[in-house]
C-alpha atoms as a PDB file:
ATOM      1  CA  UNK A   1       0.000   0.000   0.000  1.00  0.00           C
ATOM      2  CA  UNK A   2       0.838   3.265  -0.739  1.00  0.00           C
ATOM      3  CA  UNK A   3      -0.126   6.084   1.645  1.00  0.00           C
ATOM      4  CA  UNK A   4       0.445   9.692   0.545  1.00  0.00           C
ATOM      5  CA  UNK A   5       0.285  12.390   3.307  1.00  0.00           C
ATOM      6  CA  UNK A   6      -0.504  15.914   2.017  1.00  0.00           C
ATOM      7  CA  UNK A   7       0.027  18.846   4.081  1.00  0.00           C
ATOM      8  CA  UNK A   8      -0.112  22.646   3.554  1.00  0.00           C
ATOM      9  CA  UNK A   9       2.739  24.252   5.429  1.00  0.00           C
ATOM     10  CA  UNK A  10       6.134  23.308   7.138  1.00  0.00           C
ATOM     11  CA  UNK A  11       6.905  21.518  10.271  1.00  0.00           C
ATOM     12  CA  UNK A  12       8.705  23.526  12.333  1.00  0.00           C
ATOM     13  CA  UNK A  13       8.267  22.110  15.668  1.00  0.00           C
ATOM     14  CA  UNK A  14      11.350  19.746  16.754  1.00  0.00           C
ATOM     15  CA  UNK A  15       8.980  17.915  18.934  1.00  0.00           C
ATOM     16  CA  UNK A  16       6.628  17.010  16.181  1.00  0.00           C
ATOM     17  CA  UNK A  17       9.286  16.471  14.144  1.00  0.00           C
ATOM     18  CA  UNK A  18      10.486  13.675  16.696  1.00  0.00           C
ATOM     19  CA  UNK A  19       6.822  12.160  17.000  1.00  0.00           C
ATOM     20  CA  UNK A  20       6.517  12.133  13.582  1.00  0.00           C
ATOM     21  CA  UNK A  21       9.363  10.385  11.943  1.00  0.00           C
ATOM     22  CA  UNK A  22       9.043   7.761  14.790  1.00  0.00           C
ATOM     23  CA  UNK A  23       5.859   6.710  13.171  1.00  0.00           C
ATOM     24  CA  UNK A  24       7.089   7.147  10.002  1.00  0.00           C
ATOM     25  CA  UNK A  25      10.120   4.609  10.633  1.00  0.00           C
ATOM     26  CA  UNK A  26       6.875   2.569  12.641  1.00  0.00           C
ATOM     27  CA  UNK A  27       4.711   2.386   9.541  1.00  0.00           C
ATOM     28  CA  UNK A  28       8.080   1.943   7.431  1.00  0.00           C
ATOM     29  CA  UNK A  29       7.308  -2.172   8.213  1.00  0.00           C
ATOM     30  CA  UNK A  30       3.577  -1.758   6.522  1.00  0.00           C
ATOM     31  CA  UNK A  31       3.556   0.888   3.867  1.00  0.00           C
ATOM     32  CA  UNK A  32       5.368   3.478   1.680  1.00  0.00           C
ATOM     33  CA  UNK A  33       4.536   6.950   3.194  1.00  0.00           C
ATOM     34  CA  UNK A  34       5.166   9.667   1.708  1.00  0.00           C
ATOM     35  CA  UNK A  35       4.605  13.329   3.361  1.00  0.00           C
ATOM     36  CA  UNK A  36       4.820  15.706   1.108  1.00  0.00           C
ATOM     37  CA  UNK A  37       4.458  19.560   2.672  1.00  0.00           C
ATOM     38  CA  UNK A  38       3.127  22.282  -0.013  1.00  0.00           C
ATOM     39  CA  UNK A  39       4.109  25.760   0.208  1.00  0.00           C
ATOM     40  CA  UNK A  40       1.124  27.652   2.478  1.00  0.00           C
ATOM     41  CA  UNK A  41       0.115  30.359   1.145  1.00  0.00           C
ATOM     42  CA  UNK A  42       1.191  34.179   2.681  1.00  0.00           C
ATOM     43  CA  UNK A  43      -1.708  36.041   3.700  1.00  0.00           C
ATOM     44  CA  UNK A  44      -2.222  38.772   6.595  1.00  0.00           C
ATOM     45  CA  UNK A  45      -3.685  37.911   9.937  1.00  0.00           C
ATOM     46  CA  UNK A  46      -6.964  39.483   9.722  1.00  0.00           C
ATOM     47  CA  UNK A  47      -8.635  38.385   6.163  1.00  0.00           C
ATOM     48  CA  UNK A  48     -12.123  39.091   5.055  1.00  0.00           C
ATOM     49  CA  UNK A  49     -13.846  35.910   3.655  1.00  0.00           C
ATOM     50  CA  UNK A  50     -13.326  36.204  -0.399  1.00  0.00           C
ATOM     51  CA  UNK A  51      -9.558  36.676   0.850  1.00  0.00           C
ATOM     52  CA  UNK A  52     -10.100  33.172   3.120  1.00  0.00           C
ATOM     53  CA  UNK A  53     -11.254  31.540   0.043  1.00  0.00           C
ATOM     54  CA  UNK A  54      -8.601  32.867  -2.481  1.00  0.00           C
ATOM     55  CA  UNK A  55      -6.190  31.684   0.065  1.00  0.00           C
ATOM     56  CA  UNK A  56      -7.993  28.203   0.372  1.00  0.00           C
ATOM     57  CA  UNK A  57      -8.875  27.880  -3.676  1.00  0.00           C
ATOM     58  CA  UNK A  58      -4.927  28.148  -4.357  1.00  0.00           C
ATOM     59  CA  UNK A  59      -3.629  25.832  -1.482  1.00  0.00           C
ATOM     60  CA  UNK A  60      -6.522  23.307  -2.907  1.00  0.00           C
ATOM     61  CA  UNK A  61      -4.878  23.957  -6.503  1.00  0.00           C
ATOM     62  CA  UNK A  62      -1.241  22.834  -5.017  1.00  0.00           C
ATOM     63  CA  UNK A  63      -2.594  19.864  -3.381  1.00  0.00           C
ATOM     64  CA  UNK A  64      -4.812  18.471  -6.192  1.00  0.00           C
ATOM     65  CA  UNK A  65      -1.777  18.316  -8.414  1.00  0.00           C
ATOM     66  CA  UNK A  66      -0.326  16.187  -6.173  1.00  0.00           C
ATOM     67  CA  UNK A  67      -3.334  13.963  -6.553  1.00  0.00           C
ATOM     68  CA  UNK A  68      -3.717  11.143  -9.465  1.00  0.00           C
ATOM     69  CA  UNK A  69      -6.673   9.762 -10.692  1.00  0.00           C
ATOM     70  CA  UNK A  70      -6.713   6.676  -9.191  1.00  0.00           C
ATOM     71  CA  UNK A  71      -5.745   7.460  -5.686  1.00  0.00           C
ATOM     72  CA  UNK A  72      -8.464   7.339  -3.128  1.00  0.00           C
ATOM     73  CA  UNK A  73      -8.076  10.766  -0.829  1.00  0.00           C
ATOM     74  CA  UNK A  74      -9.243  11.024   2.602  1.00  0.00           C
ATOM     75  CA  UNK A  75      -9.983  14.999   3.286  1.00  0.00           C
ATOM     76  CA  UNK A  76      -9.388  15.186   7.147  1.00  0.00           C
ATOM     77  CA  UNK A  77     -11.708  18.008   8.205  1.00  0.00           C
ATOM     78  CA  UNK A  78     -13.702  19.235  11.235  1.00  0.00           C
ATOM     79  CA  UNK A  79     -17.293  18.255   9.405  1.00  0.00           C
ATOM     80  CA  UNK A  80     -16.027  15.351   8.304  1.00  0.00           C
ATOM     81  CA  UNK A  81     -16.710  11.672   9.242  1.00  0.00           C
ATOM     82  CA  UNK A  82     -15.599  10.271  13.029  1.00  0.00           C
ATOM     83  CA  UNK A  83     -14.394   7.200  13.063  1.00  0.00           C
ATOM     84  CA  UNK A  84     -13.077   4.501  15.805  1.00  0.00           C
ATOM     85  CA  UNK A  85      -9.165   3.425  15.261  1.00  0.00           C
ATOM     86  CA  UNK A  86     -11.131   0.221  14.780  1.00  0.00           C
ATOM     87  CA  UNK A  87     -13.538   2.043  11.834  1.00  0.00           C
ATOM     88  CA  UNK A  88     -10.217   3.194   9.892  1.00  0.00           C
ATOM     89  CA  UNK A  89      -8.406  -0.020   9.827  1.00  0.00           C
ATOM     90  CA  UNK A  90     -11.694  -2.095   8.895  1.00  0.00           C
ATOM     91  CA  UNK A  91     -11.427   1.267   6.101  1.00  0.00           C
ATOM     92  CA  UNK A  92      -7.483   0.501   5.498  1.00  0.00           C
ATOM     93  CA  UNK A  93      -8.031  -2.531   5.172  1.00  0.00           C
ATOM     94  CA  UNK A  94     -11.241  -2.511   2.987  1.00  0.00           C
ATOM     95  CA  UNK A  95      -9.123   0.030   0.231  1.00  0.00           C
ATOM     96  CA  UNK A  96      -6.138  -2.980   0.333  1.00  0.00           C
ATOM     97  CA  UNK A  97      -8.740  -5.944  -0.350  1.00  0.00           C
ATOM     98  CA  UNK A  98     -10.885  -3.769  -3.857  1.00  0.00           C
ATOM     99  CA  UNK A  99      -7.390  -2.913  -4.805  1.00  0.00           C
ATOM    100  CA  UNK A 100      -6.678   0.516  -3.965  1.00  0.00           C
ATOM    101  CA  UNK A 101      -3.051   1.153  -3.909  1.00  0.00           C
ATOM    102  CA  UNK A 102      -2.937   4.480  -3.439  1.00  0.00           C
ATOM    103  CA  UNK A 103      -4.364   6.263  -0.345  1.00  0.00           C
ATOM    104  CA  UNK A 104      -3.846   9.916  -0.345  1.00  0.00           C
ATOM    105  CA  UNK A 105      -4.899  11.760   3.150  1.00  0.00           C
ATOM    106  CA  UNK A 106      -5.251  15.455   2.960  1.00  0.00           C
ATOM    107  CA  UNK A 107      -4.282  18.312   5.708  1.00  0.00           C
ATOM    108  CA  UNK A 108      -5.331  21.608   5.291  1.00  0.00           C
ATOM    109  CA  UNK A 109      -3.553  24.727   5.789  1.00  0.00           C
ATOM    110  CA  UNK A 110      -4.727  27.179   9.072  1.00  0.00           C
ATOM    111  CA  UNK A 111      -8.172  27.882   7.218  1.00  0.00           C
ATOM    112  CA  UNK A 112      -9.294  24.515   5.891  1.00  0.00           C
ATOM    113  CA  UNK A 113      -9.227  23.044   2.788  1.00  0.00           C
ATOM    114  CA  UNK A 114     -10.966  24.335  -0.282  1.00  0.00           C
ATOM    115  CA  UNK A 115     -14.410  23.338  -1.477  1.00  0.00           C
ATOM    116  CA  UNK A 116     -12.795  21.783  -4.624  1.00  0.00           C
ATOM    117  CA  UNK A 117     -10.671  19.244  -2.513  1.00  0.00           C
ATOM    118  CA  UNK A 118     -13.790  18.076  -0.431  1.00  0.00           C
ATOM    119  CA  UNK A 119     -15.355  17.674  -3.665  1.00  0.00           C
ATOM    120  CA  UNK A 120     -11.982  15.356  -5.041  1.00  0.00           C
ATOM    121  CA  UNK A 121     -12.058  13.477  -1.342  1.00  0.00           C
ATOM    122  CA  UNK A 122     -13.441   9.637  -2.010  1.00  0.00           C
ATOM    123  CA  UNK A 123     -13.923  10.434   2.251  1.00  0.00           C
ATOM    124  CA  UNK A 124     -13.270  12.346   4.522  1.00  0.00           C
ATOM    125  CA  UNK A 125     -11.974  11.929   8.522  1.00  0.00           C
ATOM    126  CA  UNK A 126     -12.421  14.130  11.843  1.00  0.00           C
ATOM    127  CA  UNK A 127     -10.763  13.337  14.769  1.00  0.00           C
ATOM    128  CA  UNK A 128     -12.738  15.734  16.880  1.00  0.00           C
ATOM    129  CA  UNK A 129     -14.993  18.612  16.756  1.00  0.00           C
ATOM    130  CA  UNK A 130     -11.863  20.277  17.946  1.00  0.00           C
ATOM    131  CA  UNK A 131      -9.637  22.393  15.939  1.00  0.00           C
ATOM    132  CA  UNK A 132      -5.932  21.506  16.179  1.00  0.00           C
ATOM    133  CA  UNK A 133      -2.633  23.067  13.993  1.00  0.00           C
ATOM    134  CA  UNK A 134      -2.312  21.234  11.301  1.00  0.00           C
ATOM    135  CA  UNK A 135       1.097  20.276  12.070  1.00  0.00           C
ATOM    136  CA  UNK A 136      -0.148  18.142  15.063  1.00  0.00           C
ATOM    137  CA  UNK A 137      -2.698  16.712  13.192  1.00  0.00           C
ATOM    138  CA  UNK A 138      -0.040  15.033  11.158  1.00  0.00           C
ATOM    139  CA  UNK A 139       1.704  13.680  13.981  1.00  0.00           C
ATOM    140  CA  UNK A 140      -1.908  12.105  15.178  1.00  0.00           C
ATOM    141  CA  UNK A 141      -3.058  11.352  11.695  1.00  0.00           C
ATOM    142  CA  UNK A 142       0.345   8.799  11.373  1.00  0.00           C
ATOM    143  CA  UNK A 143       0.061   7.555  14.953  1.00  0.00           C
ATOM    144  CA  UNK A 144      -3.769   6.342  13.824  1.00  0.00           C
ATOM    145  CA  UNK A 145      -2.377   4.858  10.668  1.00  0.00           C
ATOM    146  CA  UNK A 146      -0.006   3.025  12.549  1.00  0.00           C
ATOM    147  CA  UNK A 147      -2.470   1.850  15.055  1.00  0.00           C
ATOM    148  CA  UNK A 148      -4.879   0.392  11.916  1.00  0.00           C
ATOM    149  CA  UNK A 149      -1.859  -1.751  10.248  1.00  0.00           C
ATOM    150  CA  UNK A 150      -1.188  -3.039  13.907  1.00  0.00           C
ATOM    151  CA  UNK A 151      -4.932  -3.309  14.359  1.00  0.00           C
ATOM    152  CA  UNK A 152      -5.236  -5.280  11.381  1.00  0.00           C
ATOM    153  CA  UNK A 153      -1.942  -7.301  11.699  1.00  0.00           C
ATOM    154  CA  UNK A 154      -3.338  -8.513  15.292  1.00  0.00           C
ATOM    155  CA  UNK A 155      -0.467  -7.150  16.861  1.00  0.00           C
ATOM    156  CA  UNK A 156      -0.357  -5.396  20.311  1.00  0.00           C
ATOM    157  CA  UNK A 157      -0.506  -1.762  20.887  1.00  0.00           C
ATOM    158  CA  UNK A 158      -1.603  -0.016  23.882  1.00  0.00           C
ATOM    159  CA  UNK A 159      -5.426   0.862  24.135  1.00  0.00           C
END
């Protein structure tokens, strides 16, 4: 399986950086990951809404490039879908048995991700009703993949 991870903006947190290539060397064992981080784009602090929505539209035109045809994307967003650890890897798994490949899951930059990617996501994943920064959500996002292929694998983790 292939598991893309697209993410408006740069890490700059050593911390996260830690977390995250843990599970990245983790999932190494499962899957190809890939994280790719697109350029965010520059806008002032206090934006009126068609300025939000430029801003969205052309971070949503970066991160559909990245995006083939036959890759299934999961949009994580605060409307979207909750879902057990348990719900993702039946979904992980599910995508591996009908022969999809290629999973791509989608972060957002600070305002969310355009209309046009929700549109382009096959699904799409909350982990809470909470907002986080999207650079923790990457850390959390890998630690649940990692969880689903050990889930799936009927291996231990902690609960």
């Amino acid at each position: 399986m292939n598991i893309s991870i697209l993410t408006i903006g740069k890490l700059k947190e050593k911390y996260l950086t830690q977390g995250i290539n843990e599970y990245l060397k983790r999932l190494n064992a499962y899957a190809k990951i890939d994280v790719m981080e697109l350029p965010d784009e520059k806008a002032p602090e206090n934006l009126s809404e068609q300025e939000m929505l430029i801003v969205k539209q052309k971070e949503g035109e970066r991160i559909l490039a990245k995006i083939s045809d036959d890759t299934h994307v999961i949009a994580l967003a605060i409307n979207g879908k909750m879902k057990s650890s348990e719900q993702l890897a039946s979904d992980l798994d599910k995508l591996a048995t009908y022969g999809k490949s290629k999973i791509a899951f989608v972060i957002g930059g600070s305002l969310g991700l355009s209309d046009e990617v929700i549109k382009r996501a096959n699904d799409t994943l909350s982990f809470s009703k909470m907002t986080f920064p999207h650079q923790l959500m990457r850390l959390i996002l890998l630690e649940q993949v990692y969880r689903a292929f050990r889930i799936n694998r009927g291996e231990p983790y902690h609960k």
